[in-house]
PDB file of N, CA and C in Angstrom:
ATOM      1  N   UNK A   1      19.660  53.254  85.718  1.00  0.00           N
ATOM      2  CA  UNK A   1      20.485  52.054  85.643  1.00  0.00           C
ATOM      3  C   UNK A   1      20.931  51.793  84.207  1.00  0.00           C
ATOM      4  N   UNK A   2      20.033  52.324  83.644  1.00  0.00           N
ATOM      5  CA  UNK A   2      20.736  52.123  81.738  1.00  0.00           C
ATOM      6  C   UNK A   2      21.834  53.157  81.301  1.00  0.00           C
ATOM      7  N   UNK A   3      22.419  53.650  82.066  1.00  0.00           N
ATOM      8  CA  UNK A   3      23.909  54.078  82.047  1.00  0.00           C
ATOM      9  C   UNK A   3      25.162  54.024  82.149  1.00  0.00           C
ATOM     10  N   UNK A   4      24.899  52.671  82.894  1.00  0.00           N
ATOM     11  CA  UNK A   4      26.236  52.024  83.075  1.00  0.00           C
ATOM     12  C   UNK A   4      26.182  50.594  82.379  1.00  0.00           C
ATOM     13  N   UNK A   5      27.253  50.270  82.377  1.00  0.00           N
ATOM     14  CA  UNK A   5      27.503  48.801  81.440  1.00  0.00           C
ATOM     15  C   UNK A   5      26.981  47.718  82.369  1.00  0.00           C
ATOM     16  N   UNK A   6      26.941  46.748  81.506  1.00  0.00           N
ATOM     17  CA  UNK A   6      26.480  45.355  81.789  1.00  0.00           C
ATOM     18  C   UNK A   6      27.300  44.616  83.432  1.00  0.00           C
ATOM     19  N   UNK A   7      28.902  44.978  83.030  1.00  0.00           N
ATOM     20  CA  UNK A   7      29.728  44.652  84.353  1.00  0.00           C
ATOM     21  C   UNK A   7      29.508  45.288  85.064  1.00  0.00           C
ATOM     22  N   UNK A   8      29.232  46.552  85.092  1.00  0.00           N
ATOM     23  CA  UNK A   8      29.074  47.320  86.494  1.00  0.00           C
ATOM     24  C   UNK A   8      27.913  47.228  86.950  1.00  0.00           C
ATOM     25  N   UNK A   9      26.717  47.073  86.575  1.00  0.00           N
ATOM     26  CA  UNK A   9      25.561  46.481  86.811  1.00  0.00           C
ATOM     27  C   UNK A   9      25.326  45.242  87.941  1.00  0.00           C
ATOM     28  N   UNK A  10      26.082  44.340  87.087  1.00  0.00           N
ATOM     29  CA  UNK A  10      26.604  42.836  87.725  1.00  0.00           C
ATOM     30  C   UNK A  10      27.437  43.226  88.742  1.00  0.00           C
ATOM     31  N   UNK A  11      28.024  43.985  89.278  1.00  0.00           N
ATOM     32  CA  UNK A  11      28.684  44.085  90.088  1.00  0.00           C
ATOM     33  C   UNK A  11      28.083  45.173  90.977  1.00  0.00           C
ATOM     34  N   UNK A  12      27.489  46.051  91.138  1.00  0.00           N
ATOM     35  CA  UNK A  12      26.469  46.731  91.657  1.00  0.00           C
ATOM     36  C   UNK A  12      25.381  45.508  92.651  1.00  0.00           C
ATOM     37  N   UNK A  13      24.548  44.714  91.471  1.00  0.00           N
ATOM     38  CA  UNK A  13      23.762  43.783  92.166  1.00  0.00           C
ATOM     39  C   UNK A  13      24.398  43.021  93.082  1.00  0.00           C
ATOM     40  N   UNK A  14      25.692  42.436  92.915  1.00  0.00           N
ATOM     41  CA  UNK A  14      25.986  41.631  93.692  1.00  0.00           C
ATOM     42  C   UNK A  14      26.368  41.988  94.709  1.00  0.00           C
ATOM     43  N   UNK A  15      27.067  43.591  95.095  1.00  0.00           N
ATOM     44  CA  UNK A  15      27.038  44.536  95.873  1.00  0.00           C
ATOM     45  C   UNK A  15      26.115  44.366  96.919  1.00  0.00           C
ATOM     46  N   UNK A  16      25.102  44.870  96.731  1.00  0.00           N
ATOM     47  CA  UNK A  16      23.648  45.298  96.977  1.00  0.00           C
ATOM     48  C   UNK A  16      22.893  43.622  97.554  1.00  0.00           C
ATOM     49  N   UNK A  17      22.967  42.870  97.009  1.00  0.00           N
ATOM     50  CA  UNK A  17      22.962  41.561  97.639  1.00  0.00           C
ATOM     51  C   UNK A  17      23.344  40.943  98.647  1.00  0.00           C
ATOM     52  N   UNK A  18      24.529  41.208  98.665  1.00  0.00           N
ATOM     53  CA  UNK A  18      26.014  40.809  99.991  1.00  0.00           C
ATOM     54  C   UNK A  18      25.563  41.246 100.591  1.00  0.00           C
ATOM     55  N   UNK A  19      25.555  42.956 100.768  1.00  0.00           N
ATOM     56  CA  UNK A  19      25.171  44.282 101.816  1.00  0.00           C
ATOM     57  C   UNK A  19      23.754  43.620 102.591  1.00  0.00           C
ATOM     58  N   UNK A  20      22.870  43.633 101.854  1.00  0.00           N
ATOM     59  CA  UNK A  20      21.345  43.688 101.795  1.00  0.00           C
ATOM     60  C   UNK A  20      21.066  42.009 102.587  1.00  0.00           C
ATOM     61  N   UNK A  21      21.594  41.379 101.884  1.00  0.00           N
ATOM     62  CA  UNK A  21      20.984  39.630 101.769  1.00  0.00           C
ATOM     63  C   UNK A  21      19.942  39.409 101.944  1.00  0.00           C
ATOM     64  N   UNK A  22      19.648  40.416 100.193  1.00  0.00           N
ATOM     65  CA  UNK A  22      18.338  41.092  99.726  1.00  0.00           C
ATOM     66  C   UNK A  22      18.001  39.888  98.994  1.00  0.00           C
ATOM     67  N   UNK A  23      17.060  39.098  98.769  1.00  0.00           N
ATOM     68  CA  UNK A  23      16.572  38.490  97.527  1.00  0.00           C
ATOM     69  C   UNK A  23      16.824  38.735  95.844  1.00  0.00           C
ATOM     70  N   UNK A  24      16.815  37.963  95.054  1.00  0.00           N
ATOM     71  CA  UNK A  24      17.011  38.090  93.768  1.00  0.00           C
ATOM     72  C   UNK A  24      15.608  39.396  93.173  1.00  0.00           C
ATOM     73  N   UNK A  25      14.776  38.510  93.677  1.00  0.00           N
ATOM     74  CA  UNK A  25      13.460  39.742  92.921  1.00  0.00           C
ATOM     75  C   UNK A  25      13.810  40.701  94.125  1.00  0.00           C
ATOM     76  N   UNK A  26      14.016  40.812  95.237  1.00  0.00           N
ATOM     77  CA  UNK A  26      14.138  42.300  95.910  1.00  0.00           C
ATOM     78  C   UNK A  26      15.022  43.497  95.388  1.00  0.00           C
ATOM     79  N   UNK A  27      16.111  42.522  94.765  1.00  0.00           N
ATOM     80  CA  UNK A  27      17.507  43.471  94.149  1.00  0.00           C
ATOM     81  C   UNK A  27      16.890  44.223  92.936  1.00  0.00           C
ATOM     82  N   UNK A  28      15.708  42.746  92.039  1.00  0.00           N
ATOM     83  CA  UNK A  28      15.307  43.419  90.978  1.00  0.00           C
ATOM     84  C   UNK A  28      14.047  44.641  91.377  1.00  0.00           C
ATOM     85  N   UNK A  29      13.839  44.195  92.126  1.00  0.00           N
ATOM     86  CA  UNK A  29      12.891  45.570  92.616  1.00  0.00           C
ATOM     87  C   UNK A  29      13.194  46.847  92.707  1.00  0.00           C
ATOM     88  N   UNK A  30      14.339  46.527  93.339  1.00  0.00           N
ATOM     89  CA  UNK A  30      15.222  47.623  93.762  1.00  0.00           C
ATOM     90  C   UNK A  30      15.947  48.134  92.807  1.00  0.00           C
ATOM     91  N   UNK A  31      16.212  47.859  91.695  1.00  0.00           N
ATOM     92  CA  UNK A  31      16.683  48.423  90.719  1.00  0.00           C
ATOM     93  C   UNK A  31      16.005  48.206  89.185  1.00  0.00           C
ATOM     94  N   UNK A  32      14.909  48.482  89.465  1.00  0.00           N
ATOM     95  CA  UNK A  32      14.003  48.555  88.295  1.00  0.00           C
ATOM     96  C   UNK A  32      14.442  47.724  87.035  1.00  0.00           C
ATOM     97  N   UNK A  33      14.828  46.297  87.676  1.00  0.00           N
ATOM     98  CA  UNK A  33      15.044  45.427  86.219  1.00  0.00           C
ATOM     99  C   UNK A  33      14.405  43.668  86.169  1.00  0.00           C
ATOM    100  N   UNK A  34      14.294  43.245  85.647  1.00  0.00           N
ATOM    101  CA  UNK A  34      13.705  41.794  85.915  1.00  0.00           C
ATOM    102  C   UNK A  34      14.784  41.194  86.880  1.00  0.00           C
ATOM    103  N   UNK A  35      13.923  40.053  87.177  1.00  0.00           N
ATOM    104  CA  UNK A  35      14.454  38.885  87.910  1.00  0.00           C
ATOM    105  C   UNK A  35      15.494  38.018  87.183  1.00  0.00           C
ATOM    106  N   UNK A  36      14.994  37.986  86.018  1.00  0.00           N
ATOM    107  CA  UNK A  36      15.942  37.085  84.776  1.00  0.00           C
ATOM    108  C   UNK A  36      17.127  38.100  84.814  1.00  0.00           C
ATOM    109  N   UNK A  37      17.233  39.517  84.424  1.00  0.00           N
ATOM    110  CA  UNK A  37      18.561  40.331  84.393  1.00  0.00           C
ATOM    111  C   UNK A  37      19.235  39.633  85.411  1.00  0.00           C
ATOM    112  N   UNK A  38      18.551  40.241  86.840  1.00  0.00           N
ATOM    113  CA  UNK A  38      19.193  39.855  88.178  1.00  0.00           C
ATOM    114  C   UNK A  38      20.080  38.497  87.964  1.00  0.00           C
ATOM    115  N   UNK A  39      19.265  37.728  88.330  1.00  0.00           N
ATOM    116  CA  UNK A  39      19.880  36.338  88.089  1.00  0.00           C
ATOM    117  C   UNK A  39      21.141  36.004  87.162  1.00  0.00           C
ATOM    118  N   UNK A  40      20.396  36.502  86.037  1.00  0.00           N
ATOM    119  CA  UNK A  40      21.918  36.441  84.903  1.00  0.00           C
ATOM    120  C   UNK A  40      23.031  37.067  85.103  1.00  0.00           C
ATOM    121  N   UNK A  41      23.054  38.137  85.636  1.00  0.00           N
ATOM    122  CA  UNK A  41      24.191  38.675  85.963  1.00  0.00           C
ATOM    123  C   UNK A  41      25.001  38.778  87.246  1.00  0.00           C
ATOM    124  N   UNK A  42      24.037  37.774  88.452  1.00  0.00           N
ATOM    125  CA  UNK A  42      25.001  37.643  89.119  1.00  0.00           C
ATOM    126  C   UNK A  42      25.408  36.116  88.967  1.00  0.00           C
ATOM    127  N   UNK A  43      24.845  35.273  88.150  1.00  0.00           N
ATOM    128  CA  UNK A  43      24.580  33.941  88.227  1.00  0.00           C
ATOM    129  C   UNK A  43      25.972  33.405  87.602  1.00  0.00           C
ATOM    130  N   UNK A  44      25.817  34.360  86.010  1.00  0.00           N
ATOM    131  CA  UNK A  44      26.579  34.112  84.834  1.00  0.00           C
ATOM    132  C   UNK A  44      27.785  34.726  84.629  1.00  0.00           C
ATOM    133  N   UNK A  45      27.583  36.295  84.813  1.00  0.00           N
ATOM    134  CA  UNK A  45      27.983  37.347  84.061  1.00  0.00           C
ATOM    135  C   UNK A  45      29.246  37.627  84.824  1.00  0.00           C
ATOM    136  N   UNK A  46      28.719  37.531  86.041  1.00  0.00           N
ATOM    137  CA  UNK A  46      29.444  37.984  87.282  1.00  0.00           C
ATOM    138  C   UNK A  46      30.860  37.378  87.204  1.00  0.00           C
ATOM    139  N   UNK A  47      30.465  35.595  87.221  1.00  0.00           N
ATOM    140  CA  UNK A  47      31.881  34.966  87.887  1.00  0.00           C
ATOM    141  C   UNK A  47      33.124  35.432  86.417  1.00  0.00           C
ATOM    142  N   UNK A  48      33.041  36.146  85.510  1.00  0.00           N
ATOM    143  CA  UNK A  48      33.573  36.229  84.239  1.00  0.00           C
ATOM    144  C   UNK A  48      34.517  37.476  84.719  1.00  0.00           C
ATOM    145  N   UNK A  49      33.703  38.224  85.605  1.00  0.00           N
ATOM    146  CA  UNK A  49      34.107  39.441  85.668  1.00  0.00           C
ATOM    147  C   UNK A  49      35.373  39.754  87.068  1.00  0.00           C
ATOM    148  N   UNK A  50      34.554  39.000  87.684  1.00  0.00           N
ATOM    149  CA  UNK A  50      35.170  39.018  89.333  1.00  0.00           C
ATOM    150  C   UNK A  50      34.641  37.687  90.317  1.00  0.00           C
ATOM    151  N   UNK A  51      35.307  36.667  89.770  1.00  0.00           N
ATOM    152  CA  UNK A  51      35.323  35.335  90.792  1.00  0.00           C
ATOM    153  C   UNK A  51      34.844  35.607  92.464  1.00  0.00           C
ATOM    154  N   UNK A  52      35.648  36.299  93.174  1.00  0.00           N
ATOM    155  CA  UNK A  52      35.363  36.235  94.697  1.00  0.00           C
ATOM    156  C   UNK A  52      33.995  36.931  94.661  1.00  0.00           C
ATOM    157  N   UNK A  53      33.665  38.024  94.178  1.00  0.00           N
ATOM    158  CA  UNK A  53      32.034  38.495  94.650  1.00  0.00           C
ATOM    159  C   UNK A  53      31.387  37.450  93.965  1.00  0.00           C
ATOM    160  N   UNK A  54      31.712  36.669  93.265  1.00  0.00           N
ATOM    161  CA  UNK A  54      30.847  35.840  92.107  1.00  0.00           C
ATOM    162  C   UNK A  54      29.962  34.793  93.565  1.00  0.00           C
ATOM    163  N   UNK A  55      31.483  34.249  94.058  1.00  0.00           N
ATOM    164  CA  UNK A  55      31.613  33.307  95.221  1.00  0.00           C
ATOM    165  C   UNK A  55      30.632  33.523  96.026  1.00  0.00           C
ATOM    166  N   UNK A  56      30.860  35.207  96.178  1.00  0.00           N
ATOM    167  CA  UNK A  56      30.474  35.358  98.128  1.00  0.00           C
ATOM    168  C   UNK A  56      28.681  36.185  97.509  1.00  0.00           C
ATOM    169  N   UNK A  57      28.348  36.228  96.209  1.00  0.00           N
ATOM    170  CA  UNK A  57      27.048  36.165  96.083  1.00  0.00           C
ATOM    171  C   UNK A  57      26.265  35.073  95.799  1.00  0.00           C
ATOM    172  N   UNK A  58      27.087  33.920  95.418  1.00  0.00           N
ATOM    173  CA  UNK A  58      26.714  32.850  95.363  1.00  0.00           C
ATOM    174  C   UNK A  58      26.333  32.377  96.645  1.00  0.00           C
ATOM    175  N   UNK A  59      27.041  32.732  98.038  1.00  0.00           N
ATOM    176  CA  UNK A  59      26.807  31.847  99.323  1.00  0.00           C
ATOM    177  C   UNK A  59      25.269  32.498  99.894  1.00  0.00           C
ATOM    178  N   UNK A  60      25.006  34.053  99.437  1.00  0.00           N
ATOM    179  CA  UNK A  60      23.870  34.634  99.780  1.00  0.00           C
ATOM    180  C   UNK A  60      22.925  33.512  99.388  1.00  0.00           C
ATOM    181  N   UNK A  61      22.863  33.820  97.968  1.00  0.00           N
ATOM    182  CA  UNK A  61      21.626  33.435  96.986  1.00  0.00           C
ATOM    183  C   UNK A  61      21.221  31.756  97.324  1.00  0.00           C
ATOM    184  N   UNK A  62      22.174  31.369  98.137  1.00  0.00           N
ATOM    185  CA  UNK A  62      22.266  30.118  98.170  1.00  0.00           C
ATOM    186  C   UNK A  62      21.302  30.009  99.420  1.00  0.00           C
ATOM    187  N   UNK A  63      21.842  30.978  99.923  1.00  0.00           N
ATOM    188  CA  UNK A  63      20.932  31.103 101.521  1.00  0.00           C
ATOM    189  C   UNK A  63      19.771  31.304 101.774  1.00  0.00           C
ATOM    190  N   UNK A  64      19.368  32.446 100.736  1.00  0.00           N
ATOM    191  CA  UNK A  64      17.757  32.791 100.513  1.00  0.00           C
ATOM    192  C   UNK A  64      17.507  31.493  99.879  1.00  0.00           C
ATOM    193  N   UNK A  65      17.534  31.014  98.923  1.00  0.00           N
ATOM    194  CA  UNK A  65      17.228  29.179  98.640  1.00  0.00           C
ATOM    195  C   UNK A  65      16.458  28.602  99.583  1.00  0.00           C
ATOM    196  N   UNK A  66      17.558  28.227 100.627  1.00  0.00           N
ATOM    197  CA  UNK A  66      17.158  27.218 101.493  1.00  0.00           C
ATOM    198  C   UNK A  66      16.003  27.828 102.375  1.00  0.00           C
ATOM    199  N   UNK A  67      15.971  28.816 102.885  1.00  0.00           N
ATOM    200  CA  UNK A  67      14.906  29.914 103.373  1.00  0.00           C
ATOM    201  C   UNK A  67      13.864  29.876 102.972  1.00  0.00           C
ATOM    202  N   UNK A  68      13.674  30.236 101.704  1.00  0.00           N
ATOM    203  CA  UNK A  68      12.490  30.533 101.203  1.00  0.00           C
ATOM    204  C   UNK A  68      11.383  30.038 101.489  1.00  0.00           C
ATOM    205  N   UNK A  69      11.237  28.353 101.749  1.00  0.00           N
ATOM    206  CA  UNK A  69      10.298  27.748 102.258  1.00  0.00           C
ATOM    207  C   UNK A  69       9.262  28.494 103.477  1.00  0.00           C
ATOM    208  N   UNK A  70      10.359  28.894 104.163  1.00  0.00           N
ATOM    209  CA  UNK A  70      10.099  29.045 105.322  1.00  0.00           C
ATOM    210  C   UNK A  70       9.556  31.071 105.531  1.00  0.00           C
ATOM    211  N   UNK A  71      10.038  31.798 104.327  1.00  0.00           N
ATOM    212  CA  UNK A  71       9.550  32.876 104.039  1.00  0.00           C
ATOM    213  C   UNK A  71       8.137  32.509 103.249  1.00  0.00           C
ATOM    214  N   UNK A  72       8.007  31.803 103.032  1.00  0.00           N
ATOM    215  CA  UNK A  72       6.792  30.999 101.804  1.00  0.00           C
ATOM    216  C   UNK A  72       5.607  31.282 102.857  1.00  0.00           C
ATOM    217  N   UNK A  73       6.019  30.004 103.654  1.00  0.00           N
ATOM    218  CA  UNK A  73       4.677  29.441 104.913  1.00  0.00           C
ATOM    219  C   UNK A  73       4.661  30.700 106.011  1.00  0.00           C
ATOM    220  N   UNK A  74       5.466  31.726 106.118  1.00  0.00           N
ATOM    221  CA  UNK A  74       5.251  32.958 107.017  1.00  0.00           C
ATOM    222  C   UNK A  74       3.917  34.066 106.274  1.00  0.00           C
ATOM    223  N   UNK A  75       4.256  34.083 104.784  1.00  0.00           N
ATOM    224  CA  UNK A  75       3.501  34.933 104.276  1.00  0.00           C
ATOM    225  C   UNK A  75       2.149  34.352 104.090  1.00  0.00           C
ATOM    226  N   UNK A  76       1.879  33.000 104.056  1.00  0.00           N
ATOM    227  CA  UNK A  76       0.880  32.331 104.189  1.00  0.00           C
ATOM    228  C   UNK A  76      -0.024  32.505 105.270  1.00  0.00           C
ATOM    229  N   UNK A  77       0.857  32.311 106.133  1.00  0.00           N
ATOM    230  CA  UNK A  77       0.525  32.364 108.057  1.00  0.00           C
ATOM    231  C   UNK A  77      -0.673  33.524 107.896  1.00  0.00           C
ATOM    232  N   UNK A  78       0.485  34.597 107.503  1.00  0.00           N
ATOM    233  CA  UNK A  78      -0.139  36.393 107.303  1.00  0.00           C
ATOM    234  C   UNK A  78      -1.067  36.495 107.107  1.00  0.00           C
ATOM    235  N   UNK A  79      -1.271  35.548 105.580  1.00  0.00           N
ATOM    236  CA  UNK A  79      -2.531  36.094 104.675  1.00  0.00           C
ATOM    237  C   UNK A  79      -3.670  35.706 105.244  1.00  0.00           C
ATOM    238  N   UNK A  80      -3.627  34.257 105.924  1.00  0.00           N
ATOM    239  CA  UNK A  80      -4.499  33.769 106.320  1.00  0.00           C
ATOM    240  C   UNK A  80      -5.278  34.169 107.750  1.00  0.00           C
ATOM    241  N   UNK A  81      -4.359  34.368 108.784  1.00  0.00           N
ATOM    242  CA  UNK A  81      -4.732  35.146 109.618  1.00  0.00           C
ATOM    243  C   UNK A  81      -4.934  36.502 109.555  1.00  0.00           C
ATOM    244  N   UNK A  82      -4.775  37.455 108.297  1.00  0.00           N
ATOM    245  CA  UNK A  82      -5.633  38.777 108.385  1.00  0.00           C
ATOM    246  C   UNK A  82      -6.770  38.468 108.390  1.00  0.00           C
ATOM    247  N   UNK A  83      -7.463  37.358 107.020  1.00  0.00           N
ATOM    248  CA  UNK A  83      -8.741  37.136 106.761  1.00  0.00           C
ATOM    249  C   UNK A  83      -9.800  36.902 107.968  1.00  0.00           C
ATOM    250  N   UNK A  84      -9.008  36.124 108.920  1.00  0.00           N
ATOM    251  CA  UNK A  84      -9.430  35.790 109.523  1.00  0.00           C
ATOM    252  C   UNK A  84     -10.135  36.605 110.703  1.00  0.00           C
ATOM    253  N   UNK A  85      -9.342  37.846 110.715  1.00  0.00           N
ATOM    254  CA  UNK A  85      -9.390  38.831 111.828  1.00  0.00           C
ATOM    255  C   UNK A  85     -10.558  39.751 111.034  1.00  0.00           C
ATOM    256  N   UNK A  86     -10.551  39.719 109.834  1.00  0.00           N
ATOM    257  CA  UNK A  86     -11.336  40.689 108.947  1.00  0.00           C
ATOM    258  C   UNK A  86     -12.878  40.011 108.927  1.00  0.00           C
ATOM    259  N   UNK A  87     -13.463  39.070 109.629  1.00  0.00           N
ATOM    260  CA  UNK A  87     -13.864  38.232 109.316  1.00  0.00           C
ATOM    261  C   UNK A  87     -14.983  38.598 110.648  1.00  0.00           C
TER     262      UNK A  87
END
């Protein structure tokens, strides 16, 4: 990933986001870079470069948002009921 520039990067992630409606740390997972990169460059970097993906990664990220709660208390559910079975 340290071969290509900063815009194509930003535009890669936001790619890969849309496609995926992958999480911010999943994208960064997925491309071996922090969460802070991630973020910044589709957050910041992006709308500078190309407004409409800026937009239509904005409506993702917006989505995992409101979600998350609810991805939160699932992984909870998980943890708690393995123990339980292990038990």
């Amino acid at each position: 990933m340290k071969s290509i520039s900063i815009e194509e990067r930003a535009v890669k992630l936001a790619q890969y986001i849309i496609d995926s409606k992958d999480t911010v740390r999943g994208a960064a997972k997925k491309f071996g870079i922090s969460k802070s990169t991630v973020h910044k460059d589709v957050s910041e970097r992006l709308i500078h470069i190309n407004r409409t993906l800026a937009l239509e990664v904005r409506k993702v990220l917006d989505e995992n948002k409101a979600e998350r709660h609810i991805r939160g208390g699932m992984a909870t559910k998980m943890k708690y009921s393995e123990k339980h079975k292990a038990s």
